[in-house]
N, C-alpha and C. Protein backbone atom coordinates (compact mmCIF):
# COMPACT_ATOMS: atom_id res chain seq x y z
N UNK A 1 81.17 106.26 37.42
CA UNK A 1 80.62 107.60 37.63
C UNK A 1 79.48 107.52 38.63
N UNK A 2 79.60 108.12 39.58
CA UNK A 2 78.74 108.39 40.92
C UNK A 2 77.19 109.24 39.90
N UNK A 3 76.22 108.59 41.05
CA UNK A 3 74.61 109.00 40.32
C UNK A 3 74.39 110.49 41.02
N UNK A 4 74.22 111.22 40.06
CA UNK A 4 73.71 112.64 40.44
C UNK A 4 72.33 112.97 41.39
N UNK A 5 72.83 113.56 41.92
CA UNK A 5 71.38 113.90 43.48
C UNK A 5 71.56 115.79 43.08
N UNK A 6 70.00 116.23 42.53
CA UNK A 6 69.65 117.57 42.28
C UNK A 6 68.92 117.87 43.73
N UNK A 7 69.40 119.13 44.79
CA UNK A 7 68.58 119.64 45.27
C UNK A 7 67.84 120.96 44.87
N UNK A 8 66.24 121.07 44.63
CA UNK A 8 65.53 122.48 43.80
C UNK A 8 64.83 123.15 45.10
N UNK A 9 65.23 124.33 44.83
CA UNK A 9 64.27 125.17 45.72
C UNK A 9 64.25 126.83 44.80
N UNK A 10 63.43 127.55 45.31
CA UNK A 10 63.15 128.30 44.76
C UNK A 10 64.37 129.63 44.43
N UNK A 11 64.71 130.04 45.10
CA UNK A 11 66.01 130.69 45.03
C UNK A 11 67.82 130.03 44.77
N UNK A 12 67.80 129.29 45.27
CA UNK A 12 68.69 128.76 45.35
C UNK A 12 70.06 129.22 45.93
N UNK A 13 69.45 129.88 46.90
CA UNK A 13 70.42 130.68 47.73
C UNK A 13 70.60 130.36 49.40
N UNK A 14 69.65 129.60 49.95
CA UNK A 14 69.60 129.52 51.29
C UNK A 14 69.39 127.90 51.60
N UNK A 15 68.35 126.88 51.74
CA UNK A 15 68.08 126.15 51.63
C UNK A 15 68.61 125.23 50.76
N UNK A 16 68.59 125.30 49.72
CA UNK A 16 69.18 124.11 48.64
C UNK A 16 70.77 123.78 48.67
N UNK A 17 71.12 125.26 49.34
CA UNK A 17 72.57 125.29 49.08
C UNK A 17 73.30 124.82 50.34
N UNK A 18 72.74 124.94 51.23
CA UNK A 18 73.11 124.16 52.60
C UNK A 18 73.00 122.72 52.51
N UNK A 19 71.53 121.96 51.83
CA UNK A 19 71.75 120.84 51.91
C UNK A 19 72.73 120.24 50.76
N UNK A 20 72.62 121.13 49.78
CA UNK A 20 74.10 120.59 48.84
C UNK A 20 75.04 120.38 49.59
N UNK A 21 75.86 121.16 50.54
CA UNK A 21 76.87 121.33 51.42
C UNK A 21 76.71 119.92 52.42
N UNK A 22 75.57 119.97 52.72
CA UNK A 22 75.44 118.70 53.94
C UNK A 22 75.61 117.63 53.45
N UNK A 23 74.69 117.27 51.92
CA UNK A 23 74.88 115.89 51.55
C UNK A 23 76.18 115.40 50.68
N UNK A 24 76.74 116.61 50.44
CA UNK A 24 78.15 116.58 49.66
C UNK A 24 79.37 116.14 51.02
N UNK A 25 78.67 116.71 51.86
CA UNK A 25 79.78 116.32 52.95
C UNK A 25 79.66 114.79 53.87
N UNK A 26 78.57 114.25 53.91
CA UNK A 26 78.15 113.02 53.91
C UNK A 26 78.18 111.77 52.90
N UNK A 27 77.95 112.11 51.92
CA UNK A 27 77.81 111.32 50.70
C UNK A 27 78.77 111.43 49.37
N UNK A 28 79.62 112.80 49.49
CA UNK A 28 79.89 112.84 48.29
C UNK A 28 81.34 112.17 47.51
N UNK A 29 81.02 110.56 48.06
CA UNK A 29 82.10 109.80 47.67
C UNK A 29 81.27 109.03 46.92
N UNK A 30 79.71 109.04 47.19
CA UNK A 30 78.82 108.23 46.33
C UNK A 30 78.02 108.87 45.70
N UNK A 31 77.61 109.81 45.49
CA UNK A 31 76.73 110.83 44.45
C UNK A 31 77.62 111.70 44.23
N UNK A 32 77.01 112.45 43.31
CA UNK A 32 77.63 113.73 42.62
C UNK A 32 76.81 114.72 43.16
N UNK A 33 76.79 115.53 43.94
CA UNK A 33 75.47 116.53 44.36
C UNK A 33 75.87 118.08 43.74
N UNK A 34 74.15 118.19 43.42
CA UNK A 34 74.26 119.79 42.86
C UNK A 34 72.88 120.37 43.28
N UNK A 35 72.88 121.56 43.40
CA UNK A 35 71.56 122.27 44.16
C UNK A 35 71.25 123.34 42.56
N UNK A 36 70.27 123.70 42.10
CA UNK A 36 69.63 124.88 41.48
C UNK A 36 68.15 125.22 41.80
N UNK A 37 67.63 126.28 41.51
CA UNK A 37 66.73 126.90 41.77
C UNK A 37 65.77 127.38 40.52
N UNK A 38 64.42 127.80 40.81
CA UNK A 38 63.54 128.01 39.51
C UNK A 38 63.70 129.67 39.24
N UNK A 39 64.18 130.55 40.08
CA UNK A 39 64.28 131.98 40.54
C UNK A 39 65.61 132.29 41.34
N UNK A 40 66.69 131.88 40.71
CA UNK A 40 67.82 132.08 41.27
C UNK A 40 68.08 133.59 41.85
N UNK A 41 68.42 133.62 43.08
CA UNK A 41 68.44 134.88 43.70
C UNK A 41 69.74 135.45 43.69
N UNK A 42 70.84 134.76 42.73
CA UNK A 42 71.96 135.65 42.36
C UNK A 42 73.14 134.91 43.34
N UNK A 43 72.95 134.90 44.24
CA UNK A 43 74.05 134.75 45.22
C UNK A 43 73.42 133.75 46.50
N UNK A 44 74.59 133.41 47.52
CA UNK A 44 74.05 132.14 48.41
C UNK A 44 73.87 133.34 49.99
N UNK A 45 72.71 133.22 50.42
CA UNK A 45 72.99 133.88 51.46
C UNK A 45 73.77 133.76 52.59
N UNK A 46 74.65 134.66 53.19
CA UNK A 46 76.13 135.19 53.94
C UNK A 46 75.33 134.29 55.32
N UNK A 47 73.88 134.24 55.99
CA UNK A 47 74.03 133.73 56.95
C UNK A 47 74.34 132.23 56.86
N UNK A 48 73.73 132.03 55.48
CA UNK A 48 73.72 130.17 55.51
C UNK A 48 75.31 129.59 55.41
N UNK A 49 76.08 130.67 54.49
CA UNK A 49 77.36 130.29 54.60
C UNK A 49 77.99 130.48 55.94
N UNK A 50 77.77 131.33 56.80
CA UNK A 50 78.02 131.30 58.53
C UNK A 50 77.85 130.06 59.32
N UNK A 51 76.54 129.89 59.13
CA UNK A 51 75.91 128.80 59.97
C UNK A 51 76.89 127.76 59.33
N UNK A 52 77.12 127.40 58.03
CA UNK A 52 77.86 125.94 57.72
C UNK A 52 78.89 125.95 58.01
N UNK A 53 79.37 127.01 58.50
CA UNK A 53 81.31 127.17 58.46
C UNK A 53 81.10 126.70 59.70
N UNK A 54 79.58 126.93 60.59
CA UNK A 54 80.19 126.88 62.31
C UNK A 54 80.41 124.98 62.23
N UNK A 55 79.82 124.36 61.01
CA UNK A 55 79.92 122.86 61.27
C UNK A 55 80.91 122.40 60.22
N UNK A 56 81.82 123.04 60.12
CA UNK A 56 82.84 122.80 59.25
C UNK A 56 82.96 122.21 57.79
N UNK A 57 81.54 122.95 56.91
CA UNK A 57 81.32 123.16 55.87
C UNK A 57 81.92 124.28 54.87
N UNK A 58 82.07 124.22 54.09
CA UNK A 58 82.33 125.38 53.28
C UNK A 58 81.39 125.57 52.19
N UNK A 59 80.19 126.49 52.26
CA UNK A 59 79.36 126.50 50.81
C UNK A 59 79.88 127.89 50.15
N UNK A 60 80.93 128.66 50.41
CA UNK A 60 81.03 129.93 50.03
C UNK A 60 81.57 130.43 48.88
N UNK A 61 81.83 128.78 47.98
CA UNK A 61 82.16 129.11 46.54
C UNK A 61 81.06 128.51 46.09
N UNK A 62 79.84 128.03 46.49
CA UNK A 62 78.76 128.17 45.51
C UNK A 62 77.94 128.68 45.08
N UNK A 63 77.49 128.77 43.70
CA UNK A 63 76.50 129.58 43.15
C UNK A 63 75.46 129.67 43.44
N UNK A 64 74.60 130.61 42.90
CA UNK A 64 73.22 130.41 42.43
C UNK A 64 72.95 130.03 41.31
N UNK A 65 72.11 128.97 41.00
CA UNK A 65 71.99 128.15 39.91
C UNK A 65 70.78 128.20 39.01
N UNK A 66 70.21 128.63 38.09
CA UNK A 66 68.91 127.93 37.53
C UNK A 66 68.94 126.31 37.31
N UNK A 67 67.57 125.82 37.32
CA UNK A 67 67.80 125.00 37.12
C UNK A 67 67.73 123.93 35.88
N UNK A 68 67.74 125.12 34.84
CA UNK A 68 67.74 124.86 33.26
C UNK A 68 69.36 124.48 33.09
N UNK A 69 70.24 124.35 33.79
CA UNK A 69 71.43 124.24 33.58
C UNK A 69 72.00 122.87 33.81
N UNK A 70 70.79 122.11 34.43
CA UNK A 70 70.48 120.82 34.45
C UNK A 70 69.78 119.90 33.72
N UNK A 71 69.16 120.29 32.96
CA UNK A 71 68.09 119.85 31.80
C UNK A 71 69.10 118.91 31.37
N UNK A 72 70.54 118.81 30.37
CA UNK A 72 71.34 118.06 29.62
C UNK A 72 71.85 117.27 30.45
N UNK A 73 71.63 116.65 31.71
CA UNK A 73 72.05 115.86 32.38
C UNK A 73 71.40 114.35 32.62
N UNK A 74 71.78 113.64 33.12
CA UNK A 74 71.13 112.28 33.91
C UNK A 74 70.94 113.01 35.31
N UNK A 75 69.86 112.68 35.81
CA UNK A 75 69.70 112.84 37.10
C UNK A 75 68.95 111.50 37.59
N UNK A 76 69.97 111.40 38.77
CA UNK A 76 68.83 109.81 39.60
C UNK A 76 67.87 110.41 40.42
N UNK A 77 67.92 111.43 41.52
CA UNK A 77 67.24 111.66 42.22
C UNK A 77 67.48 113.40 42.41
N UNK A 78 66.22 113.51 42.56
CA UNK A 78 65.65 115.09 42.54
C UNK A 78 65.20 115.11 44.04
N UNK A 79 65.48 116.13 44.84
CA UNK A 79 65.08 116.09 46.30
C UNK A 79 64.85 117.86 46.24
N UNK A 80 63.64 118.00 46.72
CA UNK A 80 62.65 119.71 46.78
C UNK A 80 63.09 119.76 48.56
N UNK A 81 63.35 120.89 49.02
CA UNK A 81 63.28 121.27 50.02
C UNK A 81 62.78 122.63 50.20
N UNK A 82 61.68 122.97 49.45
CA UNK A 82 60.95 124.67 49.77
C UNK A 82 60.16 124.31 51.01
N UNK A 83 59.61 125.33 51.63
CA UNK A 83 59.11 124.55 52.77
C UNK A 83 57.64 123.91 52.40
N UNK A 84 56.69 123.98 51.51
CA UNK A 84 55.43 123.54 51.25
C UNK A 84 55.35 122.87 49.77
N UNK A 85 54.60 122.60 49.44
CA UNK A 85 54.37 122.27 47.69
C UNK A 85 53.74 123.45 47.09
N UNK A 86 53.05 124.25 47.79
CA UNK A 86 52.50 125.37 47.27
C UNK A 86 53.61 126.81 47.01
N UNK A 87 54.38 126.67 47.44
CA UNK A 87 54.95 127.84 47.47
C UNK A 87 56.18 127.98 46.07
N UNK A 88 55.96 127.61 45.17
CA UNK A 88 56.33 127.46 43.75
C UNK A 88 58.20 126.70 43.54
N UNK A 89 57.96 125.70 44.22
CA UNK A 89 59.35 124.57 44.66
C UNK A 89 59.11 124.00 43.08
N UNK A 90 60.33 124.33 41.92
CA UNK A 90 60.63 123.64 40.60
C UNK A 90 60.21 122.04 40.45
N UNK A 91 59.81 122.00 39.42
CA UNK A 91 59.41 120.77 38.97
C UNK A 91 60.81 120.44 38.02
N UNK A 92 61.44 119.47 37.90
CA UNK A 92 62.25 118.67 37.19
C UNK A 92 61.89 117.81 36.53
N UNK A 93 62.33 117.76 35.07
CA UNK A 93 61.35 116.98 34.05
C UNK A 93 62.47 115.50 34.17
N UNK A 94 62.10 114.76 33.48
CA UNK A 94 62.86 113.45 33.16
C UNK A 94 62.04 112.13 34.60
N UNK A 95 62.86 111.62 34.16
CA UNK A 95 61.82 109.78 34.97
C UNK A 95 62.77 109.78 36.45
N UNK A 96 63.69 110.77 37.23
CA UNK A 96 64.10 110.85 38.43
C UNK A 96 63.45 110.29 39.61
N UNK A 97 63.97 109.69 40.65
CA UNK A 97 63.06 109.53 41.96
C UNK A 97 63.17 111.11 42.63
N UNK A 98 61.83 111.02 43.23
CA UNK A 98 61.30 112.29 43.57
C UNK A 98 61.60 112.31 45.05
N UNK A 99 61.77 113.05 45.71
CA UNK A 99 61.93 113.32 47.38
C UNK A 99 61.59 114.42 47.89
N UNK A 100 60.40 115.11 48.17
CA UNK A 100 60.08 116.33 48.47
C UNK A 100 60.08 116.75 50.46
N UNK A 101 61.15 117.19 50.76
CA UNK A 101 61.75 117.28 52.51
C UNK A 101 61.35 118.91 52.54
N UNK A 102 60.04 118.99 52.91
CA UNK A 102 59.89 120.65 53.29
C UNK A 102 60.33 121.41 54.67
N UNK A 103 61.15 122.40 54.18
CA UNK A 103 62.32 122.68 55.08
C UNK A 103 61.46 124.47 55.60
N UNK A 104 61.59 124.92 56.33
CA UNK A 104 61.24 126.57 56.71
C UNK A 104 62.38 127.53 55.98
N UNK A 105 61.53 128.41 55.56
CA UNK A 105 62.58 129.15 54.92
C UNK A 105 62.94 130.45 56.34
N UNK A 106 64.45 130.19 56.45
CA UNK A 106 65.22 131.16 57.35
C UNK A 106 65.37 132.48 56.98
N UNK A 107 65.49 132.80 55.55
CA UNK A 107 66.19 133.45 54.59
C UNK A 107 64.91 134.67 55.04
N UNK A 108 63.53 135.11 54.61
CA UNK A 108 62.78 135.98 55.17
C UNK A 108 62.15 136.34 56.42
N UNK A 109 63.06 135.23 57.53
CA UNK A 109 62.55 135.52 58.94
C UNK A 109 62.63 137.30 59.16
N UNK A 110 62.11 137.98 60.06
CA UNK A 110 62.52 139.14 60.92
C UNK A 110 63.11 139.06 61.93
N UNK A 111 63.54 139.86 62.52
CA UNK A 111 63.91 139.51 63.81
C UNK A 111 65.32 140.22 64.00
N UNK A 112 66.01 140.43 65.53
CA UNK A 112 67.32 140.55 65.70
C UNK A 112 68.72 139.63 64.72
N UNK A 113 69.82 139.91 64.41
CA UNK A 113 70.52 139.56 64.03
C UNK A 113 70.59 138.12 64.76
N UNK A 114 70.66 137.98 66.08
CA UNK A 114 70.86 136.95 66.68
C UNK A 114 69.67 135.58 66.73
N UNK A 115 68.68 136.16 66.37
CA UNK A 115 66.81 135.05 66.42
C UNK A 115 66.94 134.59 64.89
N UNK A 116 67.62 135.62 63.69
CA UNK A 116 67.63 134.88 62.23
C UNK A 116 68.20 134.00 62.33
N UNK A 117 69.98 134.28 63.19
CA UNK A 117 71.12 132.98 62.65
C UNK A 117 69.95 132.02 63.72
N UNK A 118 69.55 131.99 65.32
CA UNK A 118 69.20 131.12 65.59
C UNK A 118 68.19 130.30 64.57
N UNK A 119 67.18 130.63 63.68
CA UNK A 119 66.52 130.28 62.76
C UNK A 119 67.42 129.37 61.44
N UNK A 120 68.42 130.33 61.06
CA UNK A 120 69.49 129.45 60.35
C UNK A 120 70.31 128.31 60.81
N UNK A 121 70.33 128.11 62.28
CA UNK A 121 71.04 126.91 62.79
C UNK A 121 69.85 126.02 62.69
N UNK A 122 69.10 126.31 63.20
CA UNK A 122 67.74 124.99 63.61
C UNK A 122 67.88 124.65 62.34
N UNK A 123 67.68 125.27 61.20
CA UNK A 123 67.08 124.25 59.62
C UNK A 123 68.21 124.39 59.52
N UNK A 124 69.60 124.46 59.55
CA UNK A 124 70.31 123.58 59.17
C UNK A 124 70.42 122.23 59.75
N UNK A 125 70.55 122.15 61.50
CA UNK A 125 70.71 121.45 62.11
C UNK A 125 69.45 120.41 61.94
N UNK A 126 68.58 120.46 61.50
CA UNK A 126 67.27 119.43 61.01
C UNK A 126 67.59 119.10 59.60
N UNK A 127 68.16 120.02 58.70
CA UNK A 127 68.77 119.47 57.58
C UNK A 127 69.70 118.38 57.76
N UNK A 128 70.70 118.65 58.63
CA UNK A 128 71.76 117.71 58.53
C UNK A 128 71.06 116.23 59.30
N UNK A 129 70.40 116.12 60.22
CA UNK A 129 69.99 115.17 60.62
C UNK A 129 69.19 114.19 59.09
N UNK A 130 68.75 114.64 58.57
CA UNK A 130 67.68 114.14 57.69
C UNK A 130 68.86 113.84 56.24
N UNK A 131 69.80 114.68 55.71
CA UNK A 131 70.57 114.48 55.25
C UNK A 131 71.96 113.36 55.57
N UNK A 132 71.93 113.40 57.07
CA UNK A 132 73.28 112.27 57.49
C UNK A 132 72.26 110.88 57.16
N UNK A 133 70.88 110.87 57.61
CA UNK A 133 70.42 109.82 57.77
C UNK A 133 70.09 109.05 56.13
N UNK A 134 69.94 109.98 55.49
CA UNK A 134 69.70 109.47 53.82
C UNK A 134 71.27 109.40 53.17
N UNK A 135 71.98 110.06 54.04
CA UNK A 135 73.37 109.17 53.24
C UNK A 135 73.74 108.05 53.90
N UNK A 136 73.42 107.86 55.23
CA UNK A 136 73.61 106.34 55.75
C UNK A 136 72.51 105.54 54.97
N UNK A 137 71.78 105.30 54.72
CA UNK A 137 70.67 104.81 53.54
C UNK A 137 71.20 104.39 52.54
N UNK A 138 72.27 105.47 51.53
CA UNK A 138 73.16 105.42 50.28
C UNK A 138 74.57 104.26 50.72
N UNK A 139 74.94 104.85 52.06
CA UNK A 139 76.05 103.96 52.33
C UNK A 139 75.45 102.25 51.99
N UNK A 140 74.10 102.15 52.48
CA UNK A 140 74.00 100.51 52.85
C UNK A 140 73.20 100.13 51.99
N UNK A 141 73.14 101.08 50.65
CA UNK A 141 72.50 100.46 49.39
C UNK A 141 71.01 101.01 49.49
N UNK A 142 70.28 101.54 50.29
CA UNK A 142 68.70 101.17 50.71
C UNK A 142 68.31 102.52 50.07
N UNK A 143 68.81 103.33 49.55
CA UNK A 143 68.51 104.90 49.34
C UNK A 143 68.96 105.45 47.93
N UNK A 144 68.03 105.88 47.07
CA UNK A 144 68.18 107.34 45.86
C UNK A 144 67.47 107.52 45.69
């Protein structure tokens, strides 16, 4: 059984759920990956599922999660991606390695239709860099 990798962010609709998508698509022959949130916002937002389809992801059957739905689990590693420590990014209880990657949140930019998705490509596209590089890490043993 592959070691579980939790990504928490506050909603669990924009951010957490992309890098679920990224590191599931990199790694997920060696972890089990799951994303929840402390304030689940119901649903995954339509741009983040856009932006991943343009890199041949699919996040558009995943939820929004609390992350009490994880409590009965083993978890090896807990990874926060809200963008600060201040901005109320879930704490996960149990003896997990911790990884806190503060990401910009896309999800309340303003702007034209076209300046948000550009906002939604950049943090994805910095997600996936940081995510390919911690599953090459997992590949060669050096990383959870």
């Amino acid at each position: 059984m592959n070691p579980t990798i939790l990504i928490l962010c506050i909603g669990n609709s924009c951010r957490s759920q992309m890098a679920e998508g990224l590191l599931r698509a990199a790694a997920g022959d060696l972890v089990d990956v799951h994303s929840a949130g402390s304030k689940p916002a119901g649903q995954v937002q339509p741009r983040a599922i856009q932006v991943m389809r343009e890199i041949g992801i699919d996040i558009s059957s995943h939820r929004s999660k609390h992350v009490s739905e994880f409590f009965d689990r083993e978890i090896a590693t807990v990874i926060t991606v809200c963008g600060s420590a201040d901005d109320g990014c879930p704490v996960f209880p149990g003896k997990a390695v911790r990884h806190h990657w503060p990401f910009s949140d896309p999800s309340h930019l303003e702007g034209t239709d076209e300046e948000i998705l550009r906002e939604f490509r950049h943090v994805r596209d910095e997600m996936k860099r940081i995510f390919d590089a911690y599953a090459a890490g997992l590949r060669e043993g050096k990383a959870l």
